[in-house]
Protein backbone atom coordinates (compact mmCIF):
# COMPACT_ATOMS: atom_id res chain seq x y z
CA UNK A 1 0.00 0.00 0.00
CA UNK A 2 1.82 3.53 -1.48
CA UNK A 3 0.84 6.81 -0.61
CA UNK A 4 3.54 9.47 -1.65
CA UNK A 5 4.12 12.77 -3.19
CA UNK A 6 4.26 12.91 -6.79
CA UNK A 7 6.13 14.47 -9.60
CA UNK A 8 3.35 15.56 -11.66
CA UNK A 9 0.78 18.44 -11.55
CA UNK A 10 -2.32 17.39 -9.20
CA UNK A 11 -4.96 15.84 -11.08
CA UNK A 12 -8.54 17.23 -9.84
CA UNK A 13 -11.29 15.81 -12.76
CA UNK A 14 -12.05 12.65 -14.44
CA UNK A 15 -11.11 14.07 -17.41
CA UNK A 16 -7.37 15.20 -16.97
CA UNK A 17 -6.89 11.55 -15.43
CA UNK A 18 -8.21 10.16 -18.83
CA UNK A 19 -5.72 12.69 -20.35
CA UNK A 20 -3.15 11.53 -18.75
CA UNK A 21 -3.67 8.30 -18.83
CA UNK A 22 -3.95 8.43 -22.99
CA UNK A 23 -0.52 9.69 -22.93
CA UNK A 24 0.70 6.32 -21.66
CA UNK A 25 2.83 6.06 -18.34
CA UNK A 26 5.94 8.27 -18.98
CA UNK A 27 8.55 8.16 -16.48
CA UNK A 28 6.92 8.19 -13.21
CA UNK A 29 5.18 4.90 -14.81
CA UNK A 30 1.14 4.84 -13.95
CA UNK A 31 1.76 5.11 -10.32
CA UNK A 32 2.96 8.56 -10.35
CA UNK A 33 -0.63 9.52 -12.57
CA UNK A 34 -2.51 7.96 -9.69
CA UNK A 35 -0.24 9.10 -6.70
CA UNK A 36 -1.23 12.91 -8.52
CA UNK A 37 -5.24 12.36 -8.21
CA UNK A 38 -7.26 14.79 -6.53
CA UNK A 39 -10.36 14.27 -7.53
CA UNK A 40 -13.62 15.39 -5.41
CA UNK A 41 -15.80 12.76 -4.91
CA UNK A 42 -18.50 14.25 -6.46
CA UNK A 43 -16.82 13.82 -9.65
CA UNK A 44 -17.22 10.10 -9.71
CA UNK A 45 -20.76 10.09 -9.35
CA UNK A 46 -22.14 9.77 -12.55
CA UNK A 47 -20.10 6.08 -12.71
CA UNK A 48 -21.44 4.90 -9.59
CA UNK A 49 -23.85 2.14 -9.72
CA UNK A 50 -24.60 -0.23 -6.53
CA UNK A 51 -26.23 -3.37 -6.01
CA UNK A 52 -27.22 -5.04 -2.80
CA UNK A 53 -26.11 -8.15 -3.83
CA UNK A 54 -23.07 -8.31 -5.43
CA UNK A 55 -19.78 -5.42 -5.86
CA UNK A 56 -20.16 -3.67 -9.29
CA UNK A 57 -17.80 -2.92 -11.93
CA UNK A 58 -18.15 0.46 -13.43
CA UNK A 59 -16.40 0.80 -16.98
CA UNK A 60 -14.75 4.68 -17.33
CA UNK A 61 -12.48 3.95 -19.66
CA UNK A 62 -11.39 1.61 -21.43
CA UNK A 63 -9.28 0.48 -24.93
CA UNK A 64 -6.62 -2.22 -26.11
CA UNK A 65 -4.09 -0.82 -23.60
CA UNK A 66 -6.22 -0.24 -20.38
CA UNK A 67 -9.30 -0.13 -18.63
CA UNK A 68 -10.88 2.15 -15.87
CA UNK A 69 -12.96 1.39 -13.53
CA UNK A 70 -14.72 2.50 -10.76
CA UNK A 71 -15.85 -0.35 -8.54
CA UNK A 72 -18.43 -0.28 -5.49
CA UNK A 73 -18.80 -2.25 -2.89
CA UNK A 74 -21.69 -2.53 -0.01
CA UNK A 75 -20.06 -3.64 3.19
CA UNK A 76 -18.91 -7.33 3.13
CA UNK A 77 -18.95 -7.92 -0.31
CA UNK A 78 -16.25 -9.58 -2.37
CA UNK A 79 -14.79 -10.78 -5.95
CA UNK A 80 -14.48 -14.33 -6.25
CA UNK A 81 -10.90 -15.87 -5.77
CA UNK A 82 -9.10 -15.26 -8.80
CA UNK A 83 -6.32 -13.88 -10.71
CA UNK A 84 -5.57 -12.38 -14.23
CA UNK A 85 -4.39 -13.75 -17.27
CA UNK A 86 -0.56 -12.42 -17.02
CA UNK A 87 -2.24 -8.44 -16.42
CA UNK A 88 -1.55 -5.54 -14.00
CA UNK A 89 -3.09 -3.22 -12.16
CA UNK A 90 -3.82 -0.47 -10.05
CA UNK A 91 -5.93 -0.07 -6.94
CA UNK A 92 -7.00 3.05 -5.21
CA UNK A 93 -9.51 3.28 -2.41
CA UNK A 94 -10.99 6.46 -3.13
CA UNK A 95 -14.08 6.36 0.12
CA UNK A 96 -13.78 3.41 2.94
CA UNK A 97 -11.13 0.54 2.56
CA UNK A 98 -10.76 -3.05 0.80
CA UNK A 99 -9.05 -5.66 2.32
CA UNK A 100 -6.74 -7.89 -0.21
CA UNK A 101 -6.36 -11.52 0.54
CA UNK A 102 -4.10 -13.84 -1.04
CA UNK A 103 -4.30 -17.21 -1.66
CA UNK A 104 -2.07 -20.55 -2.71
CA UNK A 105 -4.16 -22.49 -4.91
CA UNK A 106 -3.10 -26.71 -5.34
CA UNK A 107 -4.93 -27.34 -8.63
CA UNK A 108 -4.56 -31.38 -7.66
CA UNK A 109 -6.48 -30.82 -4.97
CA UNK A 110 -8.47 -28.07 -5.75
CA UNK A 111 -7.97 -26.06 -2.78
CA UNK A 112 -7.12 -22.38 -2.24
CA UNK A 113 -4.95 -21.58 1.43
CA UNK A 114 -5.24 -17.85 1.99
CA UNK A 115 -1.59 -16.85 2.51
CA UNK A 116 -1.83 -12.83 3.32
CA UNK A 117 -4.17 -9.79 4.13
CA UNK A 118 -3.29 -6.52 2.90
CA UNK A 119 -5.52 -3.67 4.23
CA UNK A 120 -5.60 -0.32 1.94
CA UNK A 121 -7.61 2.37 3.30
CA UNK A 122 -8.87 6.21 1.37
CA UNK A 123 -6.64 7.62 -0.50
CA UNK A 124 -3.96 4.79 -0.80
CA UNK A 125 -3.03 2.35 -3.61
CA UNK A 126 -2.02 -1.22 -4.37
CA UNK A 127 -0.40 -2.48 -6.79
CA UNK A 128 -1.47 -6.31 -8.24
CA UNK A 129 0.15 -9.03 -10.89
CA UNK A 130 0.01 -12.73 -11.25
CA UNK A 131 2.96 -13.33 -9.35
CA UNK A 132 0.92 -12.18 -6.16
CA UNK A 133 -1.39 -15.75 -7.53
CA UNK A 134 -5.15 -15.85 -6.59
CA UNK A 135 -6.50 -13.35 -4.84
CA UNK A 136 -9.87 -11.98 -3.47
CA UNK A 137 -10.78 -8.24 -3.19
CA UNK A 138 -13.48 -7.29 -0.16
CA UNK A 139 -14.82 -4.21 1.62
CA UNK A 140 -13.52 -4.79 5.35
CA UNK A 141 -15.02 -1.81 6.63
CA UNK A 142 -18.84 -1.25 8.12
CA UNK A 143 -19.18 1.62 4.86
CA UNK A 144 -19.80 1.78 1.28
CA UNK A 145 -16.06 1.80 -0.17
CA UNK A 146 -15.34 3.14 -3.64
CA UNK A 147 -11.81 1.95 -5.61
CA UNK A 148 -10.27 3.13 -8.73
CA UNK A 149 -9.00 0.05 -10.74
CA UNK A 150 -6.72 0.37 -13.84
CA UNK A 151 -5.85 -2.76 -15.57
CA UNK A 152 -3.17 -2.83 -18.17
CA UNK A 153 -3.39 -4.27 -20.77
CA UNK A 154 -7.86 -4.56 -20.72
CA UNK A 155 -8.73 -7.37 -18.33
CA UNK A 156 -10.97 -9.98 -21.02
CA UNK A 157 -10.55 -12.77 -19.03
CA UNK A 158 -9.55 -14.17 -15.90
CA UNK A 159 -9.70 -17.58 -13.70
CA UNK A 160 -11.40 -17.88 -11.06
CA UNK A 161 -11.36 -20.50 -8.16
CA UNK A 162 -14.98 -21.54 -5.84
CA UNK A 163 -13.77 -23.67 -3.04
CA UNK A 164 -16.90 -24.67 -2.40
CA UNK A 165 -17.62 -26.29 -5.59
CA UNK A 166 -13.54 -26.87 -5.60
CA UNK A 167 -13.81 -26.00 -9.15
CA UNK A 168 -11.25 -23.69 -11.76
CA UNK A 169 -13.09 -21.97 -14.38
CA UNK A 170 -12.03 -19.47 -16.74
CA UNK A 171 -14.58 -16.73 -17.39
CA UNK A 172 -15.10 -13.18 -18.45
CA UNK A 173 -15.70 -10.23 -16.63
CA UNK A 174 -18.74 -8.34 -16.91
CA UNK A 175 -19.23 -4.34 -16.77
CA UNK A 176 -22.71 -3.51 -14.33
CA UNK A 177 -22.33 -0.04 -15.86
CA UNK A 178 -20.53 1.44 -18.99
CA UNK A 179 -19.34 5.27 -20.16
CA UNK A 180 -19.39 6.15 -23.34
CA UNK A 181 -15.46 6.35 -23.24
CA UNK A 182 -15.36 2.33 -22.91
CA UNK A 183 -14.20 1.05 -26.18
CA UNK A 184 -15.43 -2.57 -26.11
């Protein structure tokens, strides 16, 4: 979990984040774009969509190179255990905090040992690849919580492990919302 200064000019809408982000990393790489956001809240509401039964994944942005997305999450909800196909990303918790959990997965005997907890709270960010393995993403506070997710390259599939049915499967993920700035 980072939180530092940054090198570039603040970033305070939606839009100058999409700016930058078209421009492609530069030096600073994407951290430094996110490590420059200062966006108001209010800004993100017209991505917001909730659900009382499930987290939601809110398309910004997206092309061939990246995707944007604002997620939400009611208290206690969660992504499945999973991980990308050979992507990374960006997490930042922009209202509330998510809780990361790790996990060894032993595809003989289809079982999934959750090796770590990382806890990122408003305001900070986490950085994710395959070589953290499966993972699964929840809210761990008693709030709404609100994360910023960029994926390079575009997430269009990913695996995905139920202990309970101790199965693997390989499926897509689905937008609950998309902007007219998601190229899909």
């Amino acid at each position: 979990m980072l939180k530092q200064q940054t090198m570039i000019p603040s970033i305070k809408t939606v839009e100058q984040l999409l700016k930058n982000i078209n421009l492609g990393p530069g030096y600073g790489g994407y951290m430094e774009i996110l490590k420059a956001l200062d966006i108001p809240l209010s800004e993100w509401s017209p991505f917001e969509k909730w659900s009382t039964s499930h987290y939601t994944r809110n398309c910004i942005s997206s092309c061939e190179e990246y995707e944007l997305l604002l997620m939400c999450w009611q208290p206690n909800q969660h992504s499945p255990i999973h991980s990308y196909s050979f992507q990374e990303g960006w997490i930042q918790v922009l209202e509330g905090e998510l809780t990361i959990d790790t996990y060894s997965v032993d595809r003989d005997a289809k079982t999934a040992h959750k090796q770590n907890s990382i806890t990122i709270k408003k305001g900070e960010f986490y950085y994710l690849n395959d070589d953290m393995g499966f993972h699964l993403v929840r809210n761990s506070s008693s709030e709404q919580t609100k994360s910023l997710h960029l994926h390079v390259d575009r997430i269009t599939q990913w695996e995905i492990f139920d202990p309970e049915l101790k199965k693997f499967e390989i499926t897509h993920p689905i937008y609950s919302s998309i902007s007219e700035d998601c190229d899909l």
